[in-house]
PDB file of N, CA and C in Angstrom:
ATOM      1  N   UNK A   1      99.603  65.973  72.832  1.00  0.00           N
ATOM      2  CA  UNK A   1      98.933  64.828  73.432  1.00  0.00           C
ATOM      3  C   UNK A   1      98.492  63.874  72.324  1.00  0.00           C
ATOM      4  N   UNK A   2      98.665  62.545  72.059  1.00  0.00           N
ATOM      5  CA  UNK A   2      98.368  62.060  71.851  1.00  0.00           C
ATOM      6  C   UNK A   2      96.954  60.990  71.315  1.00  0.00           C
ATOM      7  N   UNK A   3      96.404  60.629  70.538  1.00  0.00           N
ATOM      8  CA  UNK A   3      94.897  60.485  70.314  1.00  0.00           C
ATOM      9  C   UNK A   3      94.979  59.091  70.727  1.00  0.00           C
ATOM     10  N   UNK A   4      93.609  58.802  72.113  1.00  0.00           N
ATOM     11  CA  UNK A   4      93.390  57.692  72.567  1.00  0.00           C
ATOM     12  C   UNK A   4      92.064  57.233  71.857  1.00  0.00           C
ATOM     13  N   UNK A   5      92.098  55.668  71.667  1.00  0.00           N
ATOM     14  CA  UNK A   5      91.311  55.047  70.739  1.00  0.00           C
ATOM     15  C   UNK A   5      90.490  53.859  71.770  1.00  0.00           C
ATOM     16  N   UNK A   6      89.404  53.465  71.468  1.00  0.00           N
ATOM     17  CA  UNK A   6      89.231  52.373  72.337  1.00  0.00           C
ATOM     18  C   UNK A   6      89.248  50.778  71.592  1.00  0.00           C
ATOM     19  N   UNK A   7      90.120  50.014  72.321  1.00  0.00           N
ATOM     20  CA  UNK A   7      89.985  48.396  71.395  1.00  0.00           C
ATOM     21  C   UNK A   7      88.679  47.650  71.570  1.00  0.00           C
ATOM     22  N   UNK A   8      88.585  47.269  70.207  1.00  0.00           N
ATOM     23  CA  UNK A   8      86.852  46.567  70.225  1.00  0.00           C
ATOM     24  C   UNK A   8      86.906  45.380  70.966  1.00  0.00           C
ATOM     25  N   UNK A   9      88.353  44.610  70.824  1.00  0.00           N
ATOM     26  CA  UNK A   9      88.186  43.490  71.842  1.00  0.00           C
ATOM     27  C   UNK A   9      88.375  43.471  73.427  1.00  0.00           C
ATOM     28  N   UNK A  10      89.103  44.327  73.964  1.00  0.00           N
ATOM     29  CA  UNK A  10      88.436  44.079  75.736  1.00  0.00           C
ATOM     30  C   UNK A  10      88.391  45.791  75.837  1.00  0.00           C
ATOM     31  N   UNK A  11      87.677  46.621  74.775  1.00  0.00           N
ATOM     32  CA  UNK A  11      87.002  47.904  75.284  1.00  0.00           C
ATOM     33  C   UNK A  11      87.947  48.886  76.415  1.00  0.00           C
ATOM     34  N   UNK A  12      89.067  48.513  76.401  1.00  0.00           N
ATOM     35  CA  UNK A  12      90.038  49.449  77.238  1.00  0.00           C
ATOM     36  C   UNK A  12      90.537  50.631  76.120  1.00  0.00           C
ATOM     37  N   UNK A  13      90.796  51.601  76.744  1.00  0.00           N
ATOM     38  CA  UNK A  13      91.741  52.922  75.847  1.00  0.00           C
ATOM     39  C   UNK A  13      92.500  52.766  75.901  1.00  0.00           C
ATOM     40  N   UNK A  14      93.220  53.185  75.193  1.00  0.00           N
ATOM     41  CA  UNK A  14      95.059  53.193  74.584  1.00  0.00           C
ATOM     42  C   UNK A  14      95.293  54.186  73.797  1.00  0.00           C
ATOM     43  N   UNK A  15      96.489  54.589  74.136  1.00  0.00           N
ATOM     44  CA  UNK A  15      97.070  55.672  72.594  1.00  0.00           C
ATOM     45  C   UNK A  15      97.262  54.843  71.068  1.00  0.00           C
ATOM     46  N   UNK A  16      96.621  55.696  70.372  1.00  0.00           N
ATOM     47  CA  UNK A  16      96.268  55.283  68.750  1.00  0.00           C
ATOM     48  C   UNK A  16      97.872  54.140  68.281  1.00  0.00           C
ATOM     49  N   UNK A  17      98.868  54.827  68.904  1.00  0.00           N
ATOM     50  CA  UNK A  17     100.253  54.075  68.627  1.00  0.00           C
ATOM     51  C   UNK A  17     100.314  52.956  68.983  1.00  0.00           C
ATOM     52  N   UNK A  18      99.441  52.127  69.710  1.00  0.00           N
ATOM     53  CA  UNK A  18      99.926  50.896  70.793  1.00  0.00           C
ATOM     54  C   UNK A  18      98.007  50.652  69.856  1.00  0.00           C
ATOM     55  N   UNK A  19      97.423  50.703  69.157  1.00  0.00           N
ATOM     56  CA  UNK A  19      96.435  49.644  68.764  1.00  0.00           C
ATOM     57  C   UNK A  19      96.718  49.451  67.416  1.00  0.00           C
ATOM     58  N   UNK A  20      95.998  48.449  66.663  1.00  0.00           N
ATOM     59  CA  UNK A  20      96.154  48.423  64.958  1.00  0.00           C
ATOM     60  C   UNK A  20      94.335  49.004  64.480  1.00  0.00           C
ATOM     61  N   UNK A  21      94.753  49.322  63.283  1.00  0.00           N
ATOM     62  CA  UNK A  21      93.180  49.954  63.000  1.00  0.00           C
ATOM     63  C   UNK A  21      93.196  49.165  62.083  1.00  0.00           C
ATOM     64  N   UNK A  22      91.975  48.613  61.413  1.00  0.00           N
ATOM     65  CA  UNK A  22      91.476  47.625  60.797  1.00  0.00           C
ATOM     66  C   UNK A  22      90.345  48.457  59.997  1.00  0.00           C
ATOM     67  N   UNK A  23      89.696  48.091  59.149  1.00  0.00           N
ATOM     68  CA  UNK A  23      88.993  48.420  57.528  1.00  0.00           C
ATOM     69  C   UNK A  23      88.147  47.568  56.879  1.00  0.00           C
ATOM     70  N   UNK A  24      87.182  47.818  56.417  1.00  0.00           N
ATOM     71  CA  UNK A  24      86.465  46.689  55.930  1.00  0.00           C
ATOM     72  C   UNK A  24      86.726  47.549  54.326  1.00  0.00           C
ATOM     73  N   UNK A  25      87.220  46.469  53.302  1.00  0.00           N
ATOM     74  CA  UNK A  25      86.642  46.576  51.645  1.00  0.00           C
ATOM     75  C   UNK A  25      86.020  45.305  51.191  1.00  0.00           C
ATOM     76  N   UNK A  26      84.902  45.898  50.393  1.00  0.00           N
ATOM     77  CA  UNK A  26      84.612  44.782  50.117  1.00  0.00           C
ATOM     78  C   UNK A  26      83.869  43.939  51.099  1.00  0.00           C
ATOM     79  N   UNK A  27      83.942  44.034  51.822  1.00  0.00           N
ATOM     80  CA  UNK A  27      82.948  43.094  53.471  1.00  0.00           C
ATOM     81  C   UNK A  27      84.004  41.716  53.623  1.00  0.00           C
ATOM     82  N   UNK A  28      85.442  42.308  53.388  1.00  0.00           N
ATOM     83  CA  UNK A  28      86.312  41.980  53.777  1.00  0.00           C
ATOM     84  C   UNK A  28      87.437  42.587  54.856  1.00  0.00           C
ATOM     85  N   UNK A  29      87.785  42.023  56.153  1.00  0.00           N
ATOM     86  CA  UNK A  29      88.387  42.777  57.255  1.00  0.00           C
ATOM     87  C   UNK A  29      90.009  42.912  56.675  1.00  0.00           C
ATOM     88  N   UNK A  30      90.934  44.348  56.521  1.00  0.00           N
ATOM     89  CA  UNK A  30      92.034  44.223  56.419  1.00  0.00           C
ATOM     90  C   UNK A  30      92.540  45.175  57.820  1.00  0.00           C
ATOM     91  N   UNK A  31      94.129  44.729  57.788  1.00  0.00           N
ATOM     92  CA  UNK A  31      94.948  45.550  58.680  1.00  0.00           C
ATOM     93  C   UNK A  31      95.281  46.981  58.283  1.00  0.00           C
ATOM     94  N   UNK A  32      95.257  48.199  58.386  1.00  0.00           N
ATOM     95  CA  UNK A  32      95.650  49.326  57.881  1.00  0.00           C
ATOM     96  C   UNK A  32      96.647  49.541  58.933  1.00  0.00           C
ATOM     97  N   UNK A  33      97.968  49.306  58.733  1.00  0.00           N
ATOM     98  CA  UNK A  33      98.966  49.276  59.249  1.00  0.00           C
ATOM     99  C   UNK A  33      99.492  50.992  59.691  1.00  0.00           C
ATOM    100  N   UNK A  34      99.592  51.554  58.365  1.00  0.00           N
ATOM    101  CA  UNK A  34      99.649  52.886  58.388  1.00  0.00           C
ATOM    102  C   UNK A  34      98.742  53.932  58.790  1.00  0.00           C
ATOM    103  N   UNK A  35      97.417  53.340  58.987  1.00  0.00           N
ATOM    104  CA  UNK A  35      95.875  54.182  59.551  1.00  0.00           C
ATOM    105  C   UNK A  35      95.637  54.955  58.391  1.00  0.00           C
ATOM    106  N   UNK A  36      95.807  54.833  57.012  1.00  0.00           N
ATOM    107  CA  UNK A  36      95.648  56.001  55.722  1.00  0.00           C
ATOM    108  C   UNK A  36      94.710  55.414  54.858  1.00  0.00           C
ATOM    109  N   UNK A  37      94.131  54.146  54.987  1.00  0.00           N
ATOM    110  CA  UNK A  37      93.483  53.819  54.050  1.00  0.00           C
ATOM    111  C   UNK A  37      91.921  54.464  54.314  1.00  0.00           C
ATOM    112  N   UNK A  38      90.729  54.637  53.538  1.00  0.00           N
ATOM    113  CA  UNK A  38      89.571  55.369  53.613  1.00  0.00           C
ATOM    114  C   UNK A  38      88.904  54.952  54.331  1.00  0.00           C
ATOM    115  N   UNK A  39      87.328  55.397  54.967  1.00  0.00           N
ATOM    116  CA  UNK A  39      86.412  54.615  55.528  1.00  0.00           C
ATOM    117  C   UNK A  39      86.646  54.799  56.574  1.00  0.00           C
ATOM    118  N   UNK A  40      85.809  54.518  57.202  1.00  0.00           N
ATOM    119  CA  UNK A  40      85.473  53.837  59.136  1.00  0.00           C
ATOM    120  C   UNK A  40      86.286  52.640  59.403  1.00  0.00           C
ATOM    121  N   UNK A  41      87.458  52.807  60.853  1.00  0.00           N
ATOM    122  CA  UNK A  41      88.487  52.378  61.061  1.00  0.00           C
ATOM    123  C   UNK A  41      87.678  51.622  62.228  1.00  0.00           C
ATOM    124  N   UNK A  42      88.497  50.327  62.470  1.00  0.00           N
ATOM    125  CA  UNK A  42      88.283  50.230  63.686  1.00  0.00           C
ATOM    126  C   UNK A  42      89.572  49.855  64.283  1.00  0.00           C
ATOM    127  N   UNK A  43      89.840  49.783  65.718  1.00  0.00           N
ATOM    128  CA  UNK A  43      91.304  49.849  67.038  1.00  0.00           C
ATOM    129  C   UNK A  43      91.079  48.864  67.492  1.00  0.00           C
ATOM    130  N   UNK A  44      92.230  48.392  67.540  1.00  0.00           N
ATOM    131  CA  UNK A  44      92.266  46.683  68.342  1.00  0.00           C
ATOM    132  C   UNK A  44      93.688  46.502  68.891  1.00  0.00           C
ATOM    133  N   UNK A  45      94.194  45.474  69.862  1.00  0.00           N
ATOM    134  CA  UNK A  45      95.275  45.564  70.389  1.00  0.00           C
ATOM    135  C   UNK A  45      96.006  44.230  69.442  1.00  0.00           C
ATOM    136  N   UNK A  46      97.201  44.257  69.419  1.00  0.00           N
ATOM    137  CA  UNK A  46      97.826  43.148  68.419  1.00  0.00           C
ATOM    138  C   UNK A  46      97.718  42.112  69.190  1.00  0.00           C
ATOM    139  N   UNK A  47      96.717  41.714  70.189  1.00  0.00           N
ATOM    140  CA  UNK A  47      97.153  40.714  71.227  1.00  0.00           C
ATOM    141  C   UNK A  47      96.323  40.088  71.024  1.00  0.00           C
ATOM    142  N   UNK A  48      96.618  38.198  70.692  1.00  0.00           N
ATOM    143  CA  UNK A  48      95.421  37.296  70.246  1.00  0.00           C
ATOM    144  C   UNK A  48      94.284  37.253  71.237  1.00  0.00           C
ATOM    145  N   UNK A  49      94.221  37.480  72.616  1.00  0.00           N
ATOM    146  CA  UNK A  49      92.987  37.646  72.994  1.00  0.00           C
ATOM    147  C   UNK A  49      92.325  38.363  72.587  1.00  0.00           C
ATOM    148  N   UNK A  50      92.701  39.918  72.491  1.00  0.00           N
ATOM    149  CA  UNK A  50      91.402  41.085  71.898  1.00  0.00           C
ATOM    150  C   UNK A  50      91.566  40.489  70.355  1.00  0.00           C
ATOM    151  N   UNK A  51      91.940  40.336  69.529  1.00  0.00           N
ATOM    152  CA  UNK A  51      91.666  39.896  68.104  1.00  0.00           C
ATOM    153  C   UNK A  51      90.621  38.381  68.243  1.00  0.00           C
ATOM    154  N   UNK A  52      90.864  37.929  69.442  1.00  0.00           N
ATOM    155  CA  UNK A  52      90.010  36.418  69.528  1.00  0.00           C
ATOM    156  C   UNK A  52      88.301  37.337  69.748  1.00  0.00           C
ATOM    157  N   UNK A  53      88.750  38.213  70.790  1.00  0.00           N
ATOM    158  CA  UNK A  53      87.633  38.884  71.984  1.00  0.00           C
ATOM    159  C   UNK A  53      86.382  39.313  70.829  1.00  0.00           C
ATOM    160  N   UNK A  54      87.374  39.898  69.847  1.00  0.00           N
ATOM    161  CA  UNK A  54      86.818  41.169  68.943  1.00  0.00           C
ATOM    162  C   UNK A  54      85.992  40.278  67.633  1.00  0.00           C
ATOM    163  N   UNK A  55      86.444  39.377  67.706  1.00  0.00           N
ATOM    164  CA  UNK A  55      86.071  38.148  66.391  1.00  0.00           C
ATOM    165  C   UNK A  55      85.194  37.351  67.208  1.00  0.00           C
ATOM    166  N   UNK A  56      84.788  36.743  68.266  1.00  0.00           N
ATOM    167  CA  UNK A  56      83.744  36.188  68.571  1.00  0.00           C
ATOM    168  C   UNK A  56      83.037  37.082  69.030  1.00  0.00           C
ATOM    169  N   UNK A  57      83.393  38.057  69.764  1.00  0.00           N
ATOM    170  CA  UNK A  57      81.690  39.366  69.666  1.00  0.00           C
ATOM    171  C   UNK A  57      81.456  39.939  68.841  1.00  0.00           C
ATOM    172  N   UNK A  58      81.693  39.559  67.672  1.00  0.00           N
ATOM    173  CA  UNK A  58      81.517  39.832  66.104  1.00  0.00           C
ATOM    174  C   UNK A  58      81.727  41.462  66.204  1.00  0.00           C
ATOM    175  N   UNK A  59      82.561  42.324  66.828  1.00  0.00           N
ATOM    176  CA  UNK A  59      82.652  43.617  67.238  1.00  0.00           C
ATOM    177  C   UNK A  59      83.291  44.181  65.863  1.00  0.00           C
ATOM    178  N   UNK A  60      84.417  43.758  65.130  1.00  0.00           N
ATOM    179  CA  UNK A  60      84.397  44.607  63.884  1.00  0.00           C
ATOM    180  C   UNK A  60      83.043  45.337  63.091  1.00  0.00           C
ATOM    181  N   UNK A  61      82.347  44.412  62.938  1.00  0.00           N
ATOM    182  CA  UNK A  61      81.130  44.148  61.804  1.00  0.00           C
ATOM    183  C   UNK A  61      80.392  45.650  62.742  1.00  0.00           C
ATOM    184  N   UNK A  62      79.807  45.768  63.722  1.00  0.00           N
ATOM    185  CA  UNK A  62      79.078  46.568  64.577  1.00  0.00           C
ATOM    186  C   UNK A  62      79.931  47.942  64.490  1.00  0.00           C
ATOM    187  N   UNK A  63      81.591  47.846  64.894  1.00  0.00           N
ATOM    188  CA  UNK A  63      81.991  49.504  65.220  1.00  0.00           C
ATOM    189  C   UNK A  63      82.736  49.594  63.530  1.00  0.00           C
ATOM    190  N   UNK A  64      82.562  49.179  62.201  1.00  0.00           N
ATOM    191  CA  UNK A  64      82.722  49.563  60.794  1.00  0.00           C
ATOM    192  C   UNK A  64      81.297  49.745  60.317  1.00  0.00           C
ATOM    193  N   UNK A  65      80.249  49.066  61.332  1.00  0.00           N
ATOM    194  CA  UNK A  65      79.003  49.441  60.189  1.00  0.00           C
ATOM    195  C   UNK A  65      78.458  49.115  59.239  1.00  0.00           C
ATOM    196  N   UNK A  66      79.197  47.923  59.240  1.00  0.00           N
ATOM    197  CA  UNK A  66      78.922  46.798  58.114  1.00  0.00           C
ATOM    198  C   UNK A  66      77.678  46.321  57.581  1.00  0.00           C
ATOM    199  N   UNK A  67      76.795  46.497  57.117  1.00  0.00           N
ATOM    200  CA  UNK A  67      75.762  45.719  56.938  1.00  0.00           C
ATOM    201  C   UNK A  67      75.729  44.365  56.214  1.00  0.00           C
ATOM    202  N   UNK A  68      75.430  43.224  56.572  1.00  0.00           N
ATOM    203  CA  UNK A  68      75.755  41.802  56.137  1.00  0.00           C
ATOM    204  C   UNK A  68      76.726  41.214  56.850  1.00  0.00           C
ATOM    205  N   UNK A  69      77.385  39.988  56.247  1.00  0.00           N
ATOM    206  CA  UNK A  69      78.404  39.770  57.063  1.00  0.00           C
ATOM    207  C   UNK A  69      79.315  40.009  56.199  1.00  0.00           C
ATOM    208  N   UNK A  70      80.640  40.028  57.268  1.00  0.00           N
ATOM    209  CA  UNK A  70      81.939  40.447  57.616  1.00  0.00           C
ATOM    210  C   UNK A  70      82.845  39.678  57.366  1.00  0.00           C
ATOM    211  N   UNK A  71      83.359  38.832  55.813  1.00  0.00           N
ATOM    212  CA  UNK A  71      84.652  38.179  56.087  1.00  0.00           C
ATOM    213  C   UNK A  71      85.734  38.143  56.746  1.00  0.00           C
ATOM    214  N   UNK A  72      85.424  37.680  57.791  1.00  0.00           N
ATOM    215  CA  UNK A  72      87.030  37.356  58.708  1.00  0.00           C
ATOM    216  C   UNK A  72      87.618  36.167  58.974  1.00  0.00           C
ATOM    217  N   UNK A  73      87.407  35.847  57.992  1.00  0.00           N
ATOM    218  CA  UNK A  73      88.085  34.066  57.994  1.00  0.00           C
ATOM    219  C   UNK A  73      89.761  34.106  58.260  1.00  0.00           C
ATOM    220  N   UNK A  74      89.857  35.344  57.179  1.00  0.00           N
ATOM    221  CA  UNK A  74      91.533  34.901  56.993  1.00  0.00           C
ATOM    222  C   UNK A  74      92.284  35.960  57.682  1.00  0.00           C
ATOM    223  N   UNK A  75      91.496  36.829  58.390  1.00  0.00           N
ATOM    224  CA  UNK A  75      92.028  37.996  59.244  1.00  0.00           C
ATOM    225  C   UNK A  75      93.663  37.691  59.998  1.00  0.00           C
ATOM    226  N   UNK A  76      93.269  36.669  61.061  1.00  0.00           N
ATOM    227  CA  UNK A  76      93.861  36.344  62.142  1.00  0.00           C
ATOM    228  C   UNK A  76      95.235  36.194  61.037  1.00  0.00           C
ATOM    229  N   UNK A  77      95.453  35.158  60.220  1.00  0.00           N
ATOM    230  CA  UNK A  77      96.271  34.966  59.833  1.00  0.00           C
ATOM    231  C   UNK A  77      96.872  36.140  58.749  1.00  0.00           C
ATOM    232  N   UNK A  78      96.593  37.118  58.196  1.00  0.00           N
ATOM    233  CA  UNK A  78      97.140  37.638  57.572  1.00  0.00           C
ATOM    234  C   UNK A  78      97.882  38.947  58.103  1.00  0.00           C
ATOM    235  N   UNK A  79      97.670  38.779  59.552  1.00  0.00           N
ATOM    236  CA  UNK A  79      98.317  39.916  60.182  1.00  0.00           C
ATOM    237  C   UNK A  79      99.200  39.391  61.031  1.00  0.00           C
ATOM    238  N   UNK A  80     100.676  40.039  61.470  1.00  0.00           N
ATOM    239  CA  UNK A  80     101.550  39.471  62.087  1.00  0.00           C
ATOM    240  C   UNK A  80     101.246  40.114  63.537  1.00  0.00           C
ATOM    241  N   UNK A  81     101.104  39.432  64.868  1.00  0.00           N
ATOM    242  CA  UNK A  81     101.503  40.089  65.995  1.00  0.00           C
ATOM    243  C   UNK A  81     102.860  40.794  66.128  1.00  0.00           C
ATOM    244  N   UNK A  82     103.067  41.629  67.149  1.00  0.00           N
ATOM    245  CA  UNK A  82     103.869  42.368  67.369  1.00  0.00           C
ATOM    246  C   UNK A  82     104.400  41.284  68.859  1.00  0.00           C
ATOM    247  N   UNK A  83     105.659  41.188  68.726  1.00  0.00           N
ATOM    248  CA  UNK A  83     106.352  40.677  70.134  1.00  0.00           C
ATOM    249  C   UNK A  83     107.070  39.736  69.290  1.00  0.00           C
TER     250      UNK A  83
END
């Protein structure tokens, strides 16, 4: 069976395969494409609404634990959607 994750932007479950997990270094947001990099991950769907959803309810910053803020300026753009 498969490990279901929940996306920070519209809070639905999904299998870990069908979300991207994301990373803060630095109090900078990256894509962990492969899910191997260290730290507290967070699940999101490649779909510009939940990446919009998840970036105006400032929801990275809250489910990584971030204390301060959260560079995500250049997020959106440095990750490719899927489709």
């Amino acid at each position: 069976m498969e490990p279901v994750r929940t996306c920070v932007g519209c809070r639905a479950r999904a299998s870990r395969s069908s979300l991207l997990r994301v990373v803060a270094r630095d109090n900078v947001l990256i894509a962990d494409r492969a899910a191997s990099l260290p730290g507290r991950g967070a699940w999101v769907h490649e779909t510009h609404e939940c990446m919009d959803a998840a970036l105006r309810r400032r929801a990275f910053g809250r489910a990584l634990r971030v204390s301060g803020p959260l560079d995500t300026q250049d997020f959106p753009i440095d990750h490719q959607r899927k489709g």
